[in-house]
Protein backbone atom coordinates (compact mmCIF):
# COMPACT_ATOMS: atom_id res chain seq x y z
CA UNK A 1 21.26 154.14 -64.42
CA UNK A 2 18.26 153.66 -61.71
CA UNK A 3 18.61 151.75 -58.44
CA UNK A 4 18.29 148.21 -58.77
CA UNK A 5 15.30 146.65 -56.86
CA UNK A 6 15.54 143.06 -55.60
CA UNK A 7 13.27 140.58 -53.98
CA UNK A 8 13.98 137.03 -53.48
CA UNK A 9 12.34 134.23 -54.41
CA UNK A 10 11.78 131.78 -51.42
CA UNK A 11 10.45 128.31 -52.70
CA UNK A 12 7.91 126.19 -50.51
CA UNK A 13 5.58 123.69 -50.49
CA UNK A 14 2.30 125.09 -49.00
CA UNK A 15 2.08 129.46 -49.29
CA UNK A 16 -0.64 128.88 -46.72
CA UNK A 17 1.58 127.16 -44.35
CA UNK A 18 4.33 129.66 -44.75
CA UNK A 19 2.65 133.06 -44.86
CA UNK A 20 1.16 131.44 -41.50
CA UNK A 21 4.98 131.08 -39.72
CA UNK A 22 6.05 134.27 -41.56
CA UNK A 23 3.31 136.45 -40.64
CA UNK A 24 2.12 135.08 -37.87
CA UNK A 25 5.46 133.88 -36.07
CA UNK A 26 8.22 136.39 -38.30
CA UNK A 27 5.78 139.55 -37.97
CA UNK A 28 6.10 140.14 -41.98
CA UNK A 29 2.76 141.39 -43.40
CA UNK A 30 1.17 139.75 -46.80
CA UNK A 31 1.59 142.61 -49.24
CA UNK A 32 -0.06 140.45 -51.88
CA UNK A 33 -0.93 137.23 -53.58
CA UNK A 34 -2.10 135.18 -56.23
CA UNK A 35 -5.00 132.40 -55.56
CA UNK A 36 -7.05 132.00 -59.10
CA UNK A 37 -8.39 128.92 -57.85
CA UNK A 38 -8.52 129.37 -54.12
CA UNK A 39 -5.63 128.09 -52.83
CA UNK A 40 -2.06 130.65 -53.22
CA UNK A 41 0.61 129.62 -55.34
CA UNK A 42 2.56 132.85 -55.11
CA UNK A 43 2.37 135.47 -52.45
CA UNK A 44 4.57 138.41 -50.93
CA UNK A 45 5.59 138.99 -47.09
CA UNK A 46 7.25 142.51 -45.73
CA UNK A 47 8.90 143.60 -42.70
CA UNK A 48 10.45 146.87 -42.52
CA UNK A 49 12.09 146.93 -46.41
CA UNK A 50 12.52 143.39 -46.30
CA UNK A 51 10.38 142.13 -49.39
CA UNK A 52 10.04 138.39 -49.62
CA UNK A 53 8.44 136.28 -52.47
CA UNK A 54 6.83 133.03 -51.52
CA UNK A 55 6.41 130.56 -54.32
CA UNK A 56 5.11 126.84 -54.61
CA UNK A 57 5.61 127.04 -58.17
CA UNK A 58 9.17 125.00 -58.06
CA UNK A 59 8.41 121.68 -56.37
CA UNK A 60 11.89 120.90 -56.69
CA UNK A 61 13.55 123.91 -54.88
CA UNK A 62 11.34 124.07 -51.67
CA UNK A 63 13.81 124.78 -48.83
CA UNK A 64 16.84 125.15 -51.07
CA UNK A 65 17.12 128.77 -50.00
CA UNK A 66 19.55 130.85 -47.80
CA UNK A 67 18.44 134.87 -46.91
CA UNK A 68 21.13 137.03 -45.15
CA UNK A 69 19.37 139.28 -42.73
CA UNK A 70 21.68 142.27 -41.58
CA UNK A 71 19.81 144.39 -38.44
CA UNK A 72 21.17 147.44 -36.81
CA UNK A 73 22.82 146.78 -33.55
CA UNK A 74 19.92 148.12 -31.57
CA UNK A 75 17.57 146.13 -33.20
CA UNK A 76 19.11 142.45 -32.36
CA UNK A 77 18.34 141.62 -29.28
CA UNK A 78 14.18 143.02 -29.67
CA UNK A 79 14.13 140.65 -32.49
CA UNK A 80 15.61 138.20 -30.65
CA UNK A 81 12.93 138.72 -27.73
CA UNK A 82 10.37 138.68 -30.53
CA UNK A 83 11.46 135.44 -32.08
CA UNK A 84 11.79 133.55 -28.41
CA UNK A 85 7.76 135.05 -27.49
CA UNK A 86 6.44 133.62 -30.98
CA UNK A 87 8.17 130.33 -30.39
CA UNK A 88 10.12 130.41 -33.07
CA UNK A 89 13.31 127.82 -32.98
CA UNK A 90 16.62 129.68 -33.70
CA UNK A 91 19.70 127.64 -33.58
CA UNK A 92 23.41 129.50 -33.39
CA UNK A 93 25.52 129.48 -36.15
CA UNK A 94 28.91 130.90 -37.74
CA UNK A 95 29.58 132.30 -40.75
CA UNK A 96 32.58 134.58 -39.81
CA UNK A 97 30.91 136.07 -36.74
CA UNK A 98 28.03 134.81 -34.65
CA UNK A 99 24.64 134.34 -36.32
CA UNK A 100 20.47 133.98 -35.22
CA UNK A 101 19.37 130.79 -37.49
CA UNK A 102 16.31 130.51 -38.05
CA UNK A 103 14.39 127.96 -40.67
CA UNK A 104 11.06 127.88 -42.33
CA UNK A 105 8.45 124.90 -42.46
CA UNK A 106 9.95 124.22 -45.70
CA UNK A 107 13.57 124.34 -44.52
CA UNK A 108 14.64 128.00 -46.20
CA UNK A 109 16.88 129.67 -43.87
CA UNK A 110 17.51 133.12 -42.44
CA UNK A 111 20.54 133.95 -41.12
CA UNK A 112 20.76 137.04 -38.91
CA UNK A 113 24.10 138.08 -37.69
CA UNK A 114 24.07 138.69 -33.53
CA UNK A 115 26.81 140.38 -31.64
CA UNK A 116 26.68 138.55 -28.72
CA UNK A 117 26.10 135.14 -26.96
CA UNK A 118 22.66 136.40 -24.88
CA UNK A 119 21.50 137.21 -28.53
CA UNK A 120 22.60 134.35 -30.38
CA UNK A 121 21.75 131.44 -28.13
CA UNK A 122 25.72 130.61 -26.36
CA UNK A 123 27.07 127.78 -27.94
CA UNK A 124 28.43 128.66 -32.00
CA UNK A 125 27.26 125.30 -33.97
């Protein structure tokens, strides 16, 4: 049997808006899209193997989603620099361990496990 390939699905409300925060504030890159009539419905971001689908197509889902983002150790705390520079909000969290939170326009959530409070914020919510 072949490797199985994933992507998920992230649901939002505006593919403009988010490609905007998760290219421009996430450092993904657009890998593709799909605008027949000018304005994308469906689109995909990537950041070092991390393949992300971006969908308006299920009004009813936007922000309903939860992505678990493990980094190497090294690699924390320069994403965590990169995230504070871009202005991106990330609240502290706990899900067995401390975790990087970080939500999209639409409300979708990454959660990015930290090792540490300097990475993570201080305070566990």
């Amino acid at each position: 049997m072949g490797r199985w390939y994933s992507r998920p699905v992230l649901f939002v409300s505006d593919v403009e808006r988010a490609l905007s925060f998760y290219v421009g504030q996430l450092g993904f890159a657009k890998a593709w899209g799909e605008n027949p009539d000018g304005k994308p419905f469906v689109a995909q971001v990537d950041r070092s193997g991390c393949e992300l689908i971006l969908s308006s197509q299920r009004p009813e889902k936007n922000g309903t989603a939860l992505i678990f983002l493990s980094l190497d150790p090294p690699d924390v705390a320069a994403v965590r620099a990169e995230l504070d520079q871009a202005g991106v909000a990330v609240k502290s969290g706990w899900w067995g361990y401390p975790l990087m939170i970080v939500e999209d326009p639409d409300g979708n959530e990454l959660y990015i496990p930290c090792n540490d409070e300097r990475t993570h914020g201080g305070e566990l919510a």
